[in-house]
Every structure is written in structure tokens, then in C-alpha cells.
C-alpha atoms as a PDB file:
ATOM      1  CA  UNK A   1     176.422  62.236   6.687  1.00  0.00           C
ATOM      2  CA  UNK A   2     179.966  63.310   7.285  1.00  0.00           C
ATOM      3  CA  UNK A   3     180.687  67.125   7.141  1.00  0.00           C
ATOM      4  CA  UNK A   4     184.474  67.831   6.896  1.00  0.00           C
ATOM      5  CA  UNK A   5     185.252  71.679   8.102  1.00  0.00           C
ATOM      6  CA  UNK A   6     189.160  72.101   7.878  1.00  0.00           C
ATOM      7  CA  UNK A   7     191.058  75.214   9.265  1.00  0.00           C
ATOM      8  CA  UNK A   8     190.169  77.281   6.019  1.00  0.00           C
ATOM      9  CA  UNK A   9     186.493  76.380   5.566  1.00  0.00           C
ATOM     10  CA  UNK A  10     186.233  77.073   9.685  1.00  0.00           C
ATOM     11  CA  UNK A  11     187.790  80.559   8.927  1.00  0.00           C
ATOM     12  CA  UNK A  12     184.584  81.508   6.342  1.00  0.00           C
ATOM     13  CA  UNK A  13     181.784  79.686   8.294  1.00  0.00           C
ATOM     14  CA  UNK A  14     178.930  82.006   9.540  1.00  0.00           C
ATOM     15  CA  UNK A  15     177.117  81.940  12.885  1.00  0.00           C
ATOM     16  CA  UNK A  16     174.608  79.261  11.777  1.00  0.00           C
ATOM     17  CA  UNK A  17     177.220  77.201   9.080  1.00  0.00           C
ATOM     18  CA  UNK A  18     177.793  74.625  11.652  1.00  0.00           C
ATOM     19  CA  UNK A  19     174.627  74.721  13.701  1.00  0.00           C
ATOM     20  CA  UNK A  20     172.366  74.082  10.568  1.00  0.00           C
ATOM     21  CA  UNK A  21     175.123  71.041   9.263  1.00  0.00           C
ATOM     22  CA  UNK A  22     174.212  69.712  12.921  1.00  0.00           C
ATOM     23  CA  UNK A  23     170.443  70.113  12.849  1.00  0.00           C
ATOM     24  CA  UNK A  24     169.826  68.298   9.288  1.00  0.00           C
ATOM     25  CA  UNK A  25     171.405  65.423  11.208  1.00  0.00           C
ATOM     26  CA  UNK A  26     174.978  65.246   9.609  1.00  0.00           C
ATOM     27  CA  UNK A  27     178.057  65.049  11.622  1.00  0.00           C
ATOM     28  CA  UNK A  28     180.795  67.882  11.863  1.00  0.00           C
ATOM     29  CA  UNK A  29     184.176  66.866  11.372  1.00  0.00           C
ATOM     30  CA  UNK A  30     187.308  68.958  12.234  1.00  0.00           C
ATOM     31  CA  UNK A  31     190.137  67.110  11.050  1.00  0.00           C
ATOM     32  CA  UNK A  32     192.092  68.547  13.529  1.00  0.00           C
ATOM     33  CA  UNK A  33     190.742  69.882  16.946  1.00  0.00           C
ATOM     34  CA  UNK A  34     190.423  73.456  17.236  1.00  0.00           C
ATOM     35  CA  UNK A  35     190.426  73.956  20.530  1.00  0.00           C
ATOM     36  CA  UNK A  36     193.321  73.788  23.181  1.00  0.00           C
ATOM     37  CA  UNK A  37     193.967  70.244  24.435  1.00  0.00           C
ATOM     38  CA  UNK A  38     195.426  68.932  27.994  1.00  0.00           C
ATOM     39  CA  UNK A  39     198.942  69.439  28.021  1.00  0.00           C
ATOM     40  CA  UNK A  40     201.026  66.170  27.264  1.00  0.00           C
ATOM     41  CA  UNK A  41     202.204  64.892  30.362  1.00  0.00           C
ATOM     42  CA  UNK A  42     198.170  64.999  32.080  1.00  0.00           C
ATOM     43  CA  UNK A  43     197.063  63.245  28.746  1.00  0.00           C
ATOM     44  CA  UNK A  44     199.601  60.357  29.199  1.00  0.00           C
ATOM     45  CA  UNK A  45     198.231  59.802  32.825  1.00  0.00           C
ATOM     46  CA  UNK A  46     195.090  59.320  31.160  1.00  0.00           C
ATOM     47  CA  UNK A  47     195.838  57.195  28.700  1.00  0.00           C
ATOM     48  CA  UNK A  48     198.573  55.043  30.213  1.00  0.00           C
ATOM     49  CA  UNK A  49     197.065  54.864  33.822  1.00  0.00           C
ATOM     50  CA  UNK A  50     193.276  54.937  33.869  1.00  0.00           C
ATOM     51  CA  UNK A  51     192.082  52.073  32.357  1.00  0.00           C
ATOM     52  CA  UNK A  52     193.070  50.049  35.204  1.00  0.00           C
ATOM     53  CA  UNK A  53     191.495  52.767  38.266  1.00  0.00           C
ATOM     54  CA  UNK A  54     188.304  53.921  37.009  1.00  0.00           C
ATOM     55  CA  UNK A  55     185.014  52.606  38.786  1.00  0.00           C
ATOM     56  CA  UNK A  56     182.330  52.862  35.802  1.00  0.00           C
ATOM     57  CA  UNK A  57     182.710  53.223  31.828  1.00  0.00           C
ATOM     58  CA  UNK A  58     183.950  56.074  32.209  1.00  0.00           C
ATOM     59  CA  UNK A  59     185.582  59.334  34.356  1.00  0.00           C
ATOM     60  CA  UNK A  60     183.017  62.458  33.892  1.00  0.00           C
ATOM     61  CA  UNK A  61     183.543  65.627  35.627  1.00  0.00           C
ATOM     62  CA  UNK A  62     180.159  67.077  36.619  1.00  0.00           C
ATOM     63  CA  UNK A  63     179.902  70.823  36.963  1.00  0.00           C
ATOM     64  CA  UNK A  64     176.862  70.677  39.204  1.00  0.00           C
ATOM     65  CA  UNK A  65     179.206  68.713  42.000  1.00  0.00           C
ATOM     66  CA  UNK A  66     181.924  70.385  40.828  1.00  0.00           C
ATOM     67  CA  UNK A  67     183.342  66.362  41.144  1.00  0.00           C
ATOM     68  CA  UNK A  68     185.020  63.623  38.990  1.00  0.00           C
ATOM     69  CA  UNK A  69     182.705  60.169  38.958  1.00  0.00           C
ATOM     70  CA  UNK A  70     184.082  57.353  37.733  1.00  0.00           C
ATOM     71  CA  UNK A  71     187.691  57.829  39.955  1.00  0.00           C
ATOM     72  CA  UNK A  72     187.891  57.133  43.571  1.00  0.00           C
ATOM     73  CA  UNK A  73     188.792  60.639  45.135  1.00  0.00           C
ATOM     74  CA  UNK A  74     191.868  59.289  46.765  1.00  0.00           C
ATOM     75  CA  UNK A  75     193.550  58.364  44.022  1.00  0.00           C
ATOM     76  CA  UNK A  76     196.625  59.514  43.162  1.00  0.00           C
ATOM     77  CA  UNK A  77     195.098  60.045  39.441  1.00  0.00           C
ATOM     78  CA  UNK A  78     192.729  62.378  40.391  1.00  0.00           C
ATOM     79  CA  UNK A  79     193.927  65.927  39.978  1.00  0.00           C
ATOM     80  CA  UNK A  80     195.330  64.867  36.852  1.00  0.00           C
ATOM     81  CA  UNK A  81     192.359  63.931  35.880  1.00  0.00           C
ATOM     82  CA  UNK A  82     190.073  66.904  37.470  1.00  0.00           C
ATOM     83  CA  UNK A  83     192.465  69.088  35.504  1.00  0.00           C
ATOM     84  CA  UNK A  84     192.346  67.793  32.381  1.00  0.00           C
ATOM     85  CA  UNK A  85     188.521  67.310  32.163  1.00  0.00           C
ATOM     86  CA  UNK A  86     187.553  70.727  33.777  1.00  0.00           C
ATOM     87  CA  UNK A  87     190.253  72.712  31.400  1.00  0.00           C
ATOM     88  CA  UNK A  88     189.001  70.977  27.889  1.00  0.00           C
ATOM     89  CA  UNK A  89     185.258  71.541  29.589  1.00  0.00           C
ATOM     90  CA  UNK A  90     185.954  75.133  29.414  1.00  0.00           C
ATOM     91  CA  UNK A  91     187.872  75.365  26.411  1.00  0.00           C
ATOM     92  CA  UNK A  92     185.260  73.509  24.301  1.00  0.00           C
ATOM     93  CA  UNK A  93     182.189  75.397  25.505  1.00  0.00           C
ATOM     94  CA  UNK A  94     184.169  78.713  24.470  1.00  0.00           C
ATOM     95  CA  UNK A  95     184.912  77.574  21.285  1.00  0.00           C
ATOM     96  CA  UNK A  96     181.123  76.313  20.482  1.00  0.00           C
ATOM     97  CA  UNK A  97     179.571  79.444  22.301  1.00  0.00           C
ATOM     98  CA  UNK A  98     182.316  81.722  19.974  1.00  0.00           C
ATOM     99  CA  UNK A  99     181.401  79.515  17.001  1.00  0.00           C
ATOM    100  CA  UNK A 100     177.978  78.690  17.032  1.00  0.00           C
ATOM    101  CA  UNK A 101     176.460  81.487  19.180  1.00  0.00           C
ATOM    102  CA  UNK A 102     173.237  81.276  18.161  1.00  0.00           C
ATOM    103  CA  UNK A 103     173.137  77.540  18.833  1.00  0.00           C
ATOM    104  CA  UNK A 104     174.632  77.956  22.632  1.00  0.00           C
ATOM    105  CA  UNK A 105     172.252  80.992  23.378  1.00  0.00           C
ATOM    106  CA  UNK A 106     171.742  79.901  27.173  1.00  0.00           C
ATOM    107  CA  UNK A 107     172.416  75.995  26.495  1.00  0.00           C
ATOM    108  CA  UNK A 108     173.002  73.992  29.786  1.00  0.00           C
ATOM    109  CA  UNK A 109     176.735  73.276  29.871  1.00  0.00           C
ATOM    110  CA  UNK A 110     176.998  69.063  31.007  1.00  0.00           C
ATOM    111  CA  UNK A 111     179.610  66.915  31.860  1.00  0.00           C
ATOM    112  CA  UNK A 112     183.276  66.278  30.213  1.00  0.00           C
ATOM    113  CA  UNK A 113     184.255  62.703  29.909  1.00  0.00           C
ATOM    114  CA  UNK A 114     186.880  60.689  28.989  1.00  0.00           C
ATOM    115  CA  UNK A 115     187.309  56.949  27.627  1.00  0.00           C
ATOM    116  CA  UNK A 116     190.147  55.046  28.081  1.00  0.00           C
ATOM    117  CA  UNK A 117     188.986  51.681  27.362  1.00  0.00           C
ATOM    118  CA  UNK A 118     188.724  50.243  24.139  1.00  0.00           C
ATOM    119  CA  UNK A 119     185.270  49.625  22.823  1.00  0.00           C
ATOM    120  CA  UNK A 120     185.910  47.043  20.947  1.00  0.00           C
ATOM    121  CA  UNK A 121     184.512  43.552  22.840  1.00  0.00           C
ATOM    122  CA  UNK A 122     184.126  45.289  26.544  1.00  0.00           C
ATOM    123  CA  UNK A 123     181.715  43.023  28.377  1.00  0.00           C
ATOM    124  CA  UNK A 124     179.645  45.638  29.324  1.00  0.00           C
ATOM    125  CA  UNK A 125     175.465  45.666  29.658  1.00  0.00           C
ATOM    126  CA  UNK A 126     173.873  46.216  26.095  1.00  0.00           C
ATOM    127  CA  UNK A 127     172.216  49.622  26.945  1.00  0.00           C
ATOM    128  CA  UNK A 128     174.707  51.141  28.193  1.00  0.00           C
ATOM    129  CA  UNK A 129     177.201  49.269  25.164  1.00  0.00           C
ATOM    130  CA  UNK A 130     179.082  52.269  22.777  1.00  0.00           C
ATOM    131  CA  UNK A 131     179.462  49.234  20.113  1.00  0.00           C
ATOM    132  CA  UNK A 132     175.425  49.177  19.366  1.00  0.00           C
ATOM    133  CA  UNK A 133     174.213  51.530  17.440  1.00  0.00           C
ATOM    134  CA  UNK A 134     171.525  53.860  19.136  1.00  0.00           C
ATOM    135  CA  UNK A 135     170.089  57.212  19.247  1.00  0.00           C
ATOM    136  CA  UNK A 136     170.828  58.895  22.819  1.00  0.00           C
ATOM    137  CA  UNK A 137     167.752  59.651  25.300  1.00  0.00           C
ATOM    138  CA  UNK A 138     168.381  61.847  28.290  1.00  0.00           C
ATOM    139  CA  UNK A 139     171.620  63.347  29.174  1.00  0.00           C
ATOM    140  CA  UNK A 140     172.257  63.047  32.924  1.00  0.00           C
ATOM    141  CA  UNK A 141     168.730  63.925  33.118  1.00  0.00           C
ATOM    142  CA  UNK A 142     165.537  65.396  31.531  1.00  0.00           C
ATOM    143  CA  UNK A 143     166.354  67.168  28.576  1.00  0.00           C
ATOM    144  CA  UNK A 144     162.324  67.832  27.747  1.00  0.00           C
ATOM    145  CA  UNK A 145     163.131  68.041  24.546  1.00  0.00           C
ATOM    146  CA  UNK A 146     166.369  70.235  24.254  1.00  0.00           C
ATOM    147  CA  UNK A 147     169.142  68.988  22.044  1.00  0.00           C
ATOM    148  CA  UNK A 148     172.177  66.751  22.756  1.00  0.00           C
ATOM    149  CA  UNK A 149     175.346  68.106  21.338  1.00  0.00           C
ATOM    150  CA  UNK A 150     178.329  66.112  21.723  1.00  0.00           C
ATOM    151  CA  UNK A 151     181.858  67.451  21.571  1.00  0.00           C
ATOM    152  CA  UNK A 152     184.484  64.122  20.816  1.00  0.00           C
ATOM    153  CA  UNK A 153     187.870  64.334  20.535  1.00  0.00           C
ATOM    154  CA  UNK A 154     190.289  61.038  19.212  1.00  0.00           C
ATOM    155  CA  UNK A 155     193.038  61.475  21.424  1.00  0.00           C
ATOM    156  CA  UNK A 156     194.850  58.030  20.909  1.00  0.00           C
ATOM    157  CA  UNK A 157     198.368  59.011  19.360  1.00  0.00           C
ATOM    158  CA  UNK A 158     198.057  56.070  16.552  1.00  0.00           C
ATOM    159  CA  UNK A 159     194.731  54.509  15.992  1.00  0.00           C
ATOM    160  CA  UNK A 160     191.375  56.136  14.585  1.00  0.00           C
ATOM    161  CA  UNK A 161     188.166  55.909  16.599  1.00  0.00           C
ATOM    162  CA  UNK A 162     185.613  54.019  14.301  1.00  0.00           C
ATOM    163  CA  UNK A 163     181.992  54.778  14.308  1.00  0.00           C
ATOM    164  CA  UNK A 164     178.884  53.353  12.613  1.00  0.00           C
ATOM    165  CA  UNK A 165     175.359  54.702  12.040  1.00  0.00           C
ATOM    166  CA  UNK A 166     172.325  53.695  10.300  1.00  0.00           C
ATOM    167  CA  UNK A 167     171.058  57.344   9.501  1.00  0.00           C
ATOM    168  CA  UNK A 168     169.290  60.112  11.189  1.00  0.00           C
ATOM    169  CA  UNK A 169     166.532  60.034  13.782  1.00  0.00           C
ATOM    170  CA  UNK A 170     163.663  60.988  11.502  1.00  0.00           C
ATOM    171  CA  UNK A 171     165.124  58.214   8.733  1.00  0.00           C
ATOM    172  CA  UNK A 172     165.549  55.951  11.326  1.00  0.00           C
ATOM    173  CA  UNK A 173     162.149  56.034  13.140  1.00  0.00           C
ATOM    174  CA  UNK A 174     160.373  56.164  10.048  1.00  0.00           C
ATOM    175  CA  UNK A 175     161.486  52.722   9.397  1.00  0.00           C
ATOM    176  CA  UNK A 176     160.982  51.218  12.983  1.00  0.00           C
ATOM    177  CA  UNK A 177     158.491  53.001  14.785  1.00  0.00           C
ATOM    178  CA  UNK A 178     156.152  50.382  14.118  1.00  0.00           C
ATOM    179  CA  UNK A 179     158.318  47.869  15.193  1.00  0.00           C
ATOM    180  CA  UNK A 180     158.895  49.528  18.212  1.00  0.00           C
ATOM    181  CA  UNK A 181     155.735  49.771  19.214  1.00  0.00           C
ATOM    182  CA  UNK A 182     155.504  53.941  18.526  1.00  0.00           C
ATOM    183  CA  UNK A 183     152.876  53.543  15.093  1.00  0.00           C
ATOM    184  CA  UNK A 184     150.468  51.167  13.335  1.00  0.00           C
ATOM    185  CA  UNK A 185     147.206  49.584  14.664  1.00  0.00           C
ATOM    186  CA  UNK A 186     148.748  48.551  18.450  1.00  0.00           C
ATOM    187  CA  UNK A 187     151.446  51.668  18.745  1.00  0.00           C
ATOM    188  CA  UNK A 188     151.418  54.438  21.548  1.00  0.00           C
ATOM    189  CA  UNK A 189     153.444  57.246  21.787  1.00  0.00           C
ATOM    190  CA  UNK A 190     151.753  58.058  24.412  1.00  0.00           C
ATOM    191  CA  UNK A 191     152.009  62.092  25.471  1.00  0.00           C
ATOM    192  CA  UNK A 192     155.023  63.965  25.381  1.00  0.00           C
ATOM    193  CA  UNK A 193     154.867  66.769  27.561  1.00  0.00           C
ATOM    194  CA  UNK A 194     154.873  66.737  31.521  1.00  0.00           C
ATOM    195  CA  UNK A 195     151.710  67.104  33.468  1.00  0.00           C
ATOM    196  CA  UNK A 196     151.088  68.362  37.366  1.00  0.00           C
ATOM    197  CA  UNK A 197     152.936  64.826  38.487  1.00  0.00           C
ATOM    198  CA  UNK A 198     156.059  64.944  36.119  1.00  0.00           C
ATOM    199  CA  UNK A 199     156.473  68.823  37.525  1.00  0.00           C
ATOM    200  CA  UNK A 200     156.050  68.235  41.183  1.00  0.00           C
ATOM    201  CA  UNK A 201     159.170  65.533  40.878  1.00  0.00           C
ATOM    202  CA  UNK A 202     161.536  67.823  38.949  1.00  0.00           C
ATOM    203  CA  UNK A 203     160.552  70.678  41.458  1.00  0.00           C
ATOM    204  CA  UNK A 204     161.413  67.835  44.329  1.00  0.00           C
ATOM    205  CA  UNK A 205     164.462  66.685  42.646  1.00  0.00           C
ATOM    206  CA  UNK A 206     165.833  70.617  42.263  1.00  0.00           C
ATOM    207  CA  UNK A 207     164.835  71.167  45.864  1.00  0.00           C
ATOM    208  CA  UNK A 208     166.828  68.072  46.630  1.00  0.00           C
ATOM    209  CA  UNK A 209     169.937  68.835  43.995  1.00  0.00           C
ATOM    210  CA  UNK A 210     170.469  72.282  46.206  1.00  0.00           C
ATOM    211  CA  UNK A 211     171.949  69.609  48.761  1.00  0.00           C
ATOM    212  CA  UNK A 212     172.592  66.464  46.510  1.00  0.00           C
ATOM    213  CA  UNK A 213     174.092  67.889  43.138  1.00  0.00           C
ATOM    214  CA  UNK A 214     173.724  64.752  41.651  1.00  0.00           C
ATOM    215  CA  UNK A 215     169.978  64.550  42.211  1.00  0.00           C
ATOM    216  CA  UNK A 216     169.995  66.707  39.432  1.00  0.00           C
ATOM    217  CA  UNK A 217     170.698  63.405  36.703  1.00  0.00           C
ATOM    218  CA  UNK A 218     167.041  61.564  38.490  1.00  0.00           C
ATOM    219  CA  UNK A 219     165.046  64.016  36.357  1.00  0.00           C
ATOM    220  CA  UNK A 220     162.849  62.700  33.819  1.00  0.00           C
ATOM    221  CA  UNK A 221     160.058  63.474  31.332  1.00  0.00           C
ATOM    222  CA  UNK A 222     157.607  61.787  28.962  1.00  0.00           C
ATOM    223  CA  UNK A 223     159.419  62.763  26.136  1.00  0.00           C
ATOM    224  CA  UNK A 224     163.097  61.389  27.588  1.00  0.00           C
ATOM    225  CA  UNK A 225     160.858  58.508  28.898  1.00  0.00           C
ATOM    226  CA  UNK A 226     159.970  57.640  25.181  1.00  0.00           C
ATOM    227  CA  UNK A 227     163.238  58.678  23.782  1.00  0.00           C
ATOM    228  CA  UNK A 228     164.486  55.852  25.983  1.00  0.00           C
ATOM    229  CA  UNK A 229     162.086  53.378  24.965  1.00  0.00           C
ATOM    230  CA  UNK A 230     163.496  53.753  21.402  1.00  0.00           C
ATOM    231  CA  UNK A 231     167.035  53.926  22.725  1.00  0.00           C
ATOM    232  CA  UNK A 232     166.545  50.592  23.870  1.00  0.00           C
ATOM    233  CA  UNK A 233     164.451  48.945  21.178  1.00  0.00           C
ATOM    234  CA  UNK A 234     167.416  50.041  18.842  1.00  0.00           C
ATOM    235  CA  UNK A 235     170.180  48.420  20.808  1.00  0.00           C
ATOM    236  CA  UNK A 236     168.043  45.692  21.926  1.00  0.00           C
ATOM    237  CA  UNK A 237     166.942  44.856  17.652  1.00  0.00           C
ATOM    238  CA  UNK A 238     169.045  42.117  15.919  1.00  0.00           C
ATOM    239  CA  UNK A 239     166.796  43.195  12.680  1.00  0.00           C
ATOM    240  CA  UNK A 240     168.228  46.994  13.232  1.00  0.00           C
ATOM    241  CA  UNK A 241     172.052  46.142  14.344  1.00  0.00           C
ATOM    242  CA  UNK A 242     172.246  43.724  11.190  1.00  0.00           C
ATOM    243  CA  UNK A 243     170.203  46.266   8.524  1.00  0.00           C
ATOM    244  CA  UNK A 244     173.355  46.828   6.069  1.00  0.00           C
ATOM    245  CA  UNK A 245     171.435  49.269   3.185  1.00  0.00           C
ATOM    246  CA  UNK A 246     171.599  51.645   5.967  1.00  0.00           C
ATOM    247  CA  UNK A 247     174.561  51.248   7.491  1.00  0.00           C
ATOM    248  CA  UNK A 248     178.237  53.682   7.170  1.00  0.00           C
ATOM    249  CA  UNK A 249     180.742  53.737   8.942  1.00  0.00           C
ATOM    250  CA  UNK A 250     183.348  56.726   9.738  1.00  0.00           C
ATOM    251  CA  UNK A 251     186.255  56.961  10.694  1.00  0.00           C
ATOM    252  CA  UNK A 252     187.764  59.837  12.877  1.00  0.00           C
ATOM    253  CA  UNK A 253     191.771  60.211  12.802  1.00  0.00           C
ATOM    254  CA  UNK A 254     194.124  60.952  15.769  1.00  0.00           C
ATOM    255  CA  UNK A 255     193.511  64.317  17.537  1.00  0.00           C
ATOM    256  CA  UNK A 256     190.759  64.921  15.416  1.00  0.00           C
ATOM    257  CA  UNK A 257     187.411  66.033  16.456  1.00  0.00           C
ATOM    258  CA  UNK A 258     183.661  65.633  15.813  1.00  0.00           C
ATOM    259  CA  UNK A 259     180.553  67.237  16.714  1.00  0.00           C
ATOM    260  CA  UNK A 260     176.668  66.038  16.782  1.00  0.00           C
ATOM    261  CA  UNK A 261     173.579  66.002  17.888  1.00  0.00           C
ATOM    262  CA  UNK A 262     173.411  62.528  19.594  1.00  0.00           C
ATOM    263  CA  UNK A 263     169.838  62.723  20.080  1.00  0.00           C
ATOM    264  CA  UNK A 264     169.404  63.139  16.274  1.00  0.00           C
ATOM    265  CA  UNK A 265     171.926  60.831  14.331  1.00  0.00           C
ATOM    266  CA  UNK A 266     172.213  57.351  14.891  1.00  0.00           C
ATOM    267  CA  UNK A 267     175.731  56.208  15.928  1.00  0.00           C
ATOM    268  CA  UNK A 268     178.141  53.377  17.826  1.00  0.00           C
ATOM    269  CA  UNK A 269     181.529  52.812  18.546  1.00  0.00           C
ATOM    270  CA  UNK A 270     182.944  49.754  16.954  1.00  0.00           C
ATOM    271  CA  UNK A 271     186.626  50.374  18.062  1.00  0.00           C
ATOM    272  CA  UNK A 272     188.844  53.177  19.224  1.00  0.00           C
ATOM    273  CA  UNK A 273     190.388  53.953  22.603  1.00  0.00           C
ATOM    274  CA  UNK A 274     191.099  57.221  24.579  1.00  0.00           C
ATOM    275  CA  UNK A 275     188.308  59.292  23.518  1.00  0.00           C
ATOM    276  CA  UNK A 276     187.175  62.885  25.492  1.00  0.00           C
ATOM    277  CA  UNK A 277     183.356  63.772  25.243  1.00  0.00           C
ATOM    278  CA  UNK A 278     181.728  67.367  25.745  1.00  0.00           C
ATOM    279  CA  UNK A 279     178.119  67.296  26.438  1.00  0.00           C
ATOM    280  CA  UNK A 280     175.653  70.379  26.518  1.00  0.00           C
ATOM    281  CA  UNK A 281     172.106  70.777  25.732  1.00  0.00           C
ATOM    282  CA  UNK A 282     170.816  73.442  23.626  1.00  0.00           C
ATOM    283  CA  UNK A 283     167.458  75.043  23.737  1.00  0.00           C
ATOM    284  CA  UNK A 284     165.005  73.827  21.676  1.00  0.00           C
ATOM    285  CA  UNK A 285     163.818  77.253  21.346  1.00  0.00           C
ATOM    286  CA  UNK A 286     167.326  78.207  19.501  1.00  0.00           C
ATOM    287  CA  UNK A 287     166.937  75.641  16.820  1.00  0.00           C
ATOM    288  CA  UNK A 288     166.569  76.858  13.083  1.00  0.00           C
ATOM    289  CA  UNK A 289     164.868  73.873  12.111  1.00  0.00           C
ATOM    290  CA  UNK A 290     162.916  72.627  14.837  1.00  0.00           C
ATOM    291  CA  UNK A 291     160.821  70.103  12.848  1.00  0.00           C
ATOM    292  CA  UNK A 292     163.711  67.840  12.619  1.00  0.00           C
ATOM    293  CA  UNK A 293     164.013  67.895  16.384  1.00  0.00           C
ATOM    294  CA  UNK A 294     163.410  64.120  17.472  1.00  0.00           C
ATOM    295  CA  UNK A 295     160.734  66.061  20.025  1.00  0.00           C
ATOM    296  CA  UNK A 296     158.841  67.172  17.058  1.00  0.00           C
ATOM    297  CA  UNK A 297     159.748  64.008  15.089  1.00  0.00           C
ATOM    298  CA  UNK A 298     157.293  62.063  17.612  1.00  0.00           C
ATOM    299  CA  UNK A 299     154.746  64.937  17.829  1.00  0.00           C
ATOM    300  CA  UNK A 300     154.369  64.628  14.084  1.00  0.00           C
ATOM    301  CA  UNK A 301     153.835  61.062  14.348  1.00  0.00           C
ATOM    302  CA  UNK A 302     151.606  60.761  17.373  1.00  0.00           C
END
């Protein structure tokens, strides 16, 4: 599952190396993170400071506000904060666009995010918990089937960030579909694309974005609608959390960094603190195997 691209294996890759590792549903693992980092002393406000002043799990900069949520305006963390996330946004989607420029061929550029809790034990709703392992479904919006690529970086000085997963989406929904109520005699998939009534609300919602950025992250679709569904059957299933034949865990070293598609490999946080993540989607259209899309996944099975 794990995909380990030091500096010298980085240095041979093609344009598709990395992109095709991500689309079989493995993870890419730098072991140390290529790209340019917040300088020292805005990295220790966020790690020493923040935990205590943010409003929500966690401080995201949004491009389409051009604002930090998560952090009250007024406080005295914010530019830090604004700086850090906004420089690392750019960095990261110039080193994915330079690396994998078939991949980022006009991909929507998200949010940057940082975590300075630790996941371990937060009391914290179980959908929205990092410690239960999931697939993700929407991404500050409707992602109609485009891909979720996440950029992580560890940035805790000492301690690794530990994940678990249980396998890739296709693995994974092959062996609870029916549970979830997606296959067998009394399963509905339901369909997956929008019709006349799912296109007049995006329309609205753009309309309405022009004044209200945030609008933007009301979007839906069928497809994220059912992507949901199974987001929350999987975090909501004692029979999935406790499958062990399934189950690895990795773990990802200080200052490293990791890339997937979040929409396509199942994963959680057990424990690990001061974590950035990079989100963009990617065309659907640029994908070099589109049948293991999780779009196509569900078109297959419906």
C-alpha cells in the first residue's frame, strides 16, 4: 500500500510515475518533504499556540475567500497563520503541477489546513472523527466525481503521525456494499449523475458564491451524495472498524510527507499531532485509469 519515493527515485520518476502509484490506490511516501516549508519561527506559532485559539478541528485557508476558518480574525495568531498556510498552498501545488503534470492538468486547487491537535482520544463527532477509518466524500463541495488528492505533511519535531487503513475503495466496497445497503436483493445505488434539479442548485449556489465565497462548499451531487452515504456507513460500522485481516497501519516520520487519493484508499488517524493538509481535485478526465475511480467503482456495480 505504501510507496516510498526518496530524493533519488524522485530524481528518475516520469510524468505519470507518481500519478499511476496514486490511482492503483497506494499511498506516496516522501520520506522527507520536497517542497519548501514555513519558516521556523511561523511553524512554532502553530504548533505551540493554536491548539488552544482555533474555533473548529481545524485552521483551513480557503482560496475562494481568500480567508483563514477555523481562527477568529482578530487574533493575534492570524497572519502567522494566513502566511504559513497560503505560502505551503502555493509551494505544494507547484511542486505537484511540476511533478505530476498530467495529473494537475486544470485540477481545482482547495484549501490548506493545518492540525494542531492530537488525534488521539479528541471528543469529537464520529463523522467528522480522523481516528475512524473512512473513505472521504466531497471536498468542500461537489466533486461530481473528480479525484481527492491530499498533500500531508508530519510537521511535529519528535513524534510520527500514525495512520491505519483497511485497503482501497474498490477492495473495500466489494466487501461491504451489501452491508451498506449499495448491492444484493434490497440495495440502491441509486443514479449517479445530476439531473435538471441537481444543476439548477449548483448554478444558484455559483450565482450566490460570486457574493458568498463560501457558498461555494453547499454544492452537492448524487455521486458525493452516495460517496457520503458510504463515508458514514464505514465510520459508523463496528464490524468494519474491528475487521483486522484487512487492516495496516503506517507510520509517517517527522517532516515527512505523503500523498493520496482520499477518495480512493481507506485511511484514519490513530495518533499524531501538528499535521498540514493540501487538498485539490483532479479531473476525472486526466485519470490514466479511470475504472478504478470510486465514480466508476459504483457505476460498475449499479
Amino acid at each position: 500500500m505504501l510507496e516510498t519515493f526518496d530524493a533519488a527515485r524522485l530524481a528518475t520518476a516520469g510524468p505519470r510515475t507518481l500519478s499511476d502509484v496514486l490511482e492503483q490506490g497506494r499511498i506516496v511516501y516522501l520520506p522527507r518533504c520536497p517542497v519548501e516549508l514555513p519558516d521556523e519561527a511561523d511553524l512554532d506559532v502553530l504548533r505551540d499556540q493554536l491548539a488552544g485559539a482555533i474555533t473548529r478541528k481545524n485552521v483551513s485557508y480557503h482560496p475562494e475567500a481568500d480567508s483563514v476558518r477555523g481562527l477568529d480574525p482578530k487574533s493575534p495568531l492570524y497572519p502567522a497563520t494566513y502566511r504559513a498556510l497560503t505560502r505551503l498552498r502555493l509551494n505544494i501545488a507547484g511542486w505537484t503541477q511540476r511533478t505530476m503534470p498530467d495529473l494537475l492538468r486544470n485540477a481545482d486547487i482547495g484549501t490548506c489546513s493545518f492540525r494542531p491537535m492530537e488525534e488521539a482520544g479528541r471528543a469529537i463527532d464520529a463523522h467528522k472523527a480522523s481516528e475512524l477509518i473512512h473513505v472521504d466524500a466531497g471536498a468542500y463541495g461537489a466533486t461530481n466525481g473528480d479525484r481527492i488528492l491530499r498533500f500531508l505533511v508530519n510537521v511535529h519535531p519528535t513524534r510520527d503521525r500514525v495512520w491505519a487503513s483497511k485497503g482501497d475503495f474498490r477492495s473495500v466496497f466489494a466487501r461491504h456494499a451489501g452491508r451498506a445497503g449499495f448491492t444484493g436483493p434490497n440495495g440502491h445505488i441509486g443514479r449517479l449523475e445530476k439531473n435538471a434539479l441537481d444543476e439548477l442548485l449548483s448554478a444558484l449556489l455559483k450565482g450566490v458564491s460570486a457574493v458568498v465565497p463560501l457558498a461555494k462548499v453547499l454544492d452537492t451531487s448524487p455521486y458525493d451524495r452516495a460517496m457520503k452515504r458510504f463515508h458514514d456507513y464505514l465510520k459508523d460500522s463496528p464490524e468494519f472498524q474491528n475487521e483486522i485481516q484487512h487492516h495496516v497501519e503506517i507510520r509517517f516520520a517527522p517532516y515527512s510527507a505523503w500523498m493520496v487519493f482520499a477518495d480512493g484508499v481507506s485511511h484514519g488517524c490513530l495518533s499524531g499531532q501538528h499535521c498540514f493538509i493540501w487538498t485539490a481535485l483532479t479531473p476525472l478526465a486526466n485519470a490514466h485509469f479511470p475504472e478504478l475511480a470510486p465514480i466508476n467503482v459504483l457505476r460498475a456495480a449499479a
